[in-house]
Structures are given as C-alpha cells and as structure tokens.
C-alpha atoms as a PDB file:
ATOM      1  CA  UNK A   1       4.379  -3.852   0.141  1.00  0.00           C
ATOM      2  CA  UNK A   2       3.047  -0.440  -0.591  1.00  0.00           C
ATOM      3  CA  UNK A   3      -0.625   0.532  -1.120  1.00  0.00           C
ATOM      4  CA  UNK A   4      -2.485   4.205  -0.644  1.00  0.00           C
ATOM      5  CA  UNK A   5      -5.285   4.872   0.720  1.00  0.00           C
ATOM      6  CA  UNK A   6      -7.685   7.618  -1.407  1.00  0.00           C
ATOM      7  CA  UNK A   7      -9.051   9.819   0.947  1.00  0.00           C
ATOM      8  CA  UNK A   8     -11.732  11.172  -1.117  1.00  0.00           C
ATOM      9  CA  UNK A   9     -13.661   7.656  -1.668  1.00  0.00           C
ATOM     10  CA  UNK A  10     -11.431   5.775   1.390  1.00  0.00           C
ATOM     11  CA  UNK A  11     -10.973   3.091  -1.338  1.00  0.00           C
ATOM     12  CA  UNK A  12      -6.991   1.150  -0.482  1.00  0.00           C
ATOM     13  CA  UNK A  13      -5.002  -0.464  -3.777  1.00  0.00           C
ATOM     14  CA  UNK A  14      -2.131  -2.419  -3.657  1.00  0.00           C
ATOM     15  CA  UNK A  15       0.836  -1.240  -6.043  1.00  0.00           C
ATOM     16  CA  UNK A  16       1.766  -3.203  -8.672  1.00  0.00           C
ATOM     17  CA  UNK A  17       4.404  -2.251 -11.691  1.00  0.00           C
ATOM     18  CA  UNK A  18       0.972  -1.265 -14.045  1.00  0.00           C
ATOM     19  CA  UNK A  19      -0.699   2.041 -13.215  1.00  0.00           C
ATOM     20  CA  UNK A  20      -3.784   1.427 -10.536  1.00  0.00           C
ATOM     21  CA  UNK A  21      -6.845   3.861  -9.356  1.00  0.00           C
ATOM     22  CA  UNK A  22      -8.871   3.729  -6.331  1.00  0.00           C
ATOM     23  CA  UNK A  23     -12.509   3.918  -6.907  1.00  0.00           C
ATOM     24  CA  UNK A  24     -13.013   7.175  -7.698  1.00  0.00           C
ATOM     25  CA  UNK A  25     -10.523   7.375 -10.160  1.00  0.00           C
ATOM     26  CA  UNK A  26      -8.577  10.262  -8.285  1.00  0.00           C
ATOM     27  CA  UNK A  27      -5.874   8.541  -6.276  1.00  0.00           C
ATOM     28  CA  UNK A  28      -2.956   6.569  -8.498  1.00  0.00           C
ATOM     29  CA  UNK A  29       0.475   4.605  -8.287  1.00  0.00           C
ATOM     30  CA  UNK A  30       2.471   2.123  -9.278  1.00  0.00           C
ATOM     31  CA  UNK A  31       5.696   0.562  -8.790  1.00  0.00           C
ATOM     32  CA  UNK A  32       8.764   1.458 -10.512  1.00  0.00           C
ATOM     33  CA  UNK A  33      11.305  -1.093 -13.442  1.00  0.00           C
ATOM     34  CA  UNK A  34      13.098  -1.790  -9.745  1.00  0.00           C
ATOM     35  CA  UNK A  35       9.750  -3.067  -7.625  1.00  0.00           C
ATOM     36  CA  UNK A  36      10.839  -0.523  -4.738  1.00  0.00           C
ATOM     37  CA  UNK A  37       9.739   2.852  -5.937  1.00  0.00           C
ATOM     38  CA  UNK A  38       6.589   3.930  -6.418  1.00  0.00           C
ATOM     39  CA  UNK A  39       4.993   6.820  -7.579  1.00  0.00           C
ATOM     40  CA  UNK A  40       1.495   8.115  -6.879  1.00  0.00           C
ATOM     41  CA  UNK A  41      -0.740  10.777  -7.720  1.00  0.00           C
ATOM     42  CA  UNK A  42      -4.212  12.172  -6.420  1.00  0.00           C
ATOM     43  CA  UNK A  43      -5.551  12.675  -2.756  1.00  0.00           C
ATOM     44  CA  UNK A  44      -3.573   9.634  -1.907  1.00  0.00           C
ATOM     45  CA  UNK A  45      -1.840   8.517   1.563  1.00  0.00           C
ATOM     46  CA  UNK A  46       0.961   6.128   0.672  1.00  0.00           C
ATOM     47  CA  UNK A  47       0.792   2.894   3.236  1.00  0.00           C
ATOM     48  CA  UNK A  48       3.301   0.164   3.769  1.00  0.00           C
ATOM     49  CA  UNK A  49       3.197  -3.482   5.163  1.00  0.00           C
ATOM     50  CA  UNK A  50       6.246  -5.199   6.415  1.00  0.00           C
ATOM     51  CA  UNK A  51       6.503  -7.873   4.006  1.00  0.00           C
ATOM     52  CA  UNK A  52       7.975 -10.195   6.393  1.00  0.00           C
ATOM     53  CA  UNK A  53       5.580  -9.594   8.944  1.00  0.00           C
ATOM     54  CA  UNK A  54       2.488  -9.893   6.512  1.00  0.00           C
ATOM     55  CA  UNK A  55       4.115 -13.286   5.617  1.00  0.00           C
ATOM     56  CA  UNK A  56       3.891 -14.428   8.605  1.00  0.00           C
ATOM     57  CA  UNK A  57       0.484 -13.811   9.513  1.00  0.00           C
ATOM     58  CA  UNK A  58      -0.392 -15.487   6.144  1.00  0.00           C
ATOM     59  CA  UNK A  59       1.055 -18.657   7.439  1.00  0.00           C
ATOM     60  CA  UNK A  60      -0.604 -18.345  10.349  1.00  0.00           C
ATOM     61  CA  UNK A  61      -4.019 -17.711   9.858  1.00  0.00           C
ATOM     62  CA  UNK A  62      -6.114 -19.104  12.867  1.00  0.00           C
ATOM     63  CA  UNK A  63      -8.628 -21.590  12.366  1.00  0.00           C
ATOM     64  CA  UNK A  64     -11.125 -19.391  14.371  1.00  0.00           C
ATOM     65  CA  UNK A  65     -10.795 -16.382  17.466  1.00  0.00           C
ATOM     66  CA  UNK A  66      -9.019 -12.880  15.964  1.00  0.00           C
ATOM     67  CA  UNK A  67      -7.140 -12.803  13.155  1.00  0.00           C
ATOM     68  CA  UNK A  68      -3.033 -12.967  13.106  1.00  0.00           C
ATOM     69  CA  UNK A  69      -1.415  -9.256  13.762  1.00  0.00           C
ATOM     70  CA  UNK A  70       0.964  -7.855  11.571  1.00  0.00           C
ATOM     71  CA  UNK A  71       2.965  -4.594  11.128  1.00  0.00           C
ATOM     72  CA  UNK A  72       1.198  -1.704   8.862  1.00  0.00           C
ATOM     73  CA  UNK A  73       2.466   1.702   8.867  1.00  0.00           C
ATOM     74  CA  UNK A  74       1.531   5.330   7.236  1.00  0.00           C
ATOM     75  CA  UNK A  75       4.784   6.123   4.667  1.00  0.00           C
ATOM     76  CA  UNK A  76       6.180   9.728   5.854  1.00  0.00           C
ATOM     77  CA  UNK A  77       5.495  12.505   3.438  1.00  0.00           C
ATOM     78  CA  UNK A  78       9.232  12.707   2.634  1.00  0.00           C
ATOM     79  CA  UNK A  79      10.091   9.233   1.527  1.00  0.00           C
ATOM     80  CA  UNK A  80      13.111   8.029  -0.369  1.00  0.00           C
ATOM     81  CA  UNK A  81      11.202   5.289  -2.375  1.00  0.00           C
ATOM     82  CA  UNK A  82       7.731   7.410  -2.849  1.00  0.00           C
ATOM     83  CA  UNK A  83       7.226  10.035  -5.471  1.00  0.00           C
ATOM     84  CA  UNK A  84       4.167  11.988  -4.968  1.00  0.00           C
ATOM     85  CA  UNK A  85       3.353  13.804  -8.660  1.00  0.00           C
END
C-alpha cells in the first residue's frame, strides 16, 4: 500500500486509482490502470506498508494493551513504481 505524507500540512492519504490531496491541497497521487504505480505531485514523501504485514495486524487487533506492529517504510527517492511530477 502506498500513501505520502504532505510535509507542508503533515496531512497522510492513502493512494487509490482516482487523484487524492492532502489537506492543504498541495501534496497529490494516485495509483496507476496497473494498481502498482503511482504518481505524486507536491511537497509529498511517498510511504509504503507491507501489505502482508498490515494484514496481519488487522487480524490481530488486541482486545486491549498496545496495538499489533507492522512494517511501514519511507519509499527511496528513486523508485521504480513512484513517479514524482
């Protein structure tokens, strides 16, 4: 899954295959026809989850304590699969 985070308003969206904005209007993506590449736009900081992992910590939501851990990352700046415009 790929969001970004705006750093001018700190707002974070979640791509999806329609154009999104952060808060401020200034930071944009979306996904690509093939749901893998994205391109963004703006003061934006492309983020990943591992899908997998994310899954699993959906599943496994405790009852109560800390929340389930899962694997989120910073994309690099040179990234097959994100087009910065």
């Amino acid at each position: 899954m790929k969001l970004i985070y705006c750093i001018k308003c700190g707002d974070v969206v979640a791509l999806r295959r329609q154009e999104r904005s952060c808060f401020c209007g200034k930071s944009k993506g979306l996904y690509g026809p093939d749901g893998l590449h994205a391109t963004i736009s703006g003061p934006a900081i492309p983020l990943g989850f591992t899908n997998q992992s994310f899954r699993h910590a959906l599943m496994n939501q405790p009852e109560t304590g800390l929340g389930k851990e899962f694997t989120a990352f910073v994309i690099q700046k040179v990234c097959d699969t994100v087009e910065i415009v």
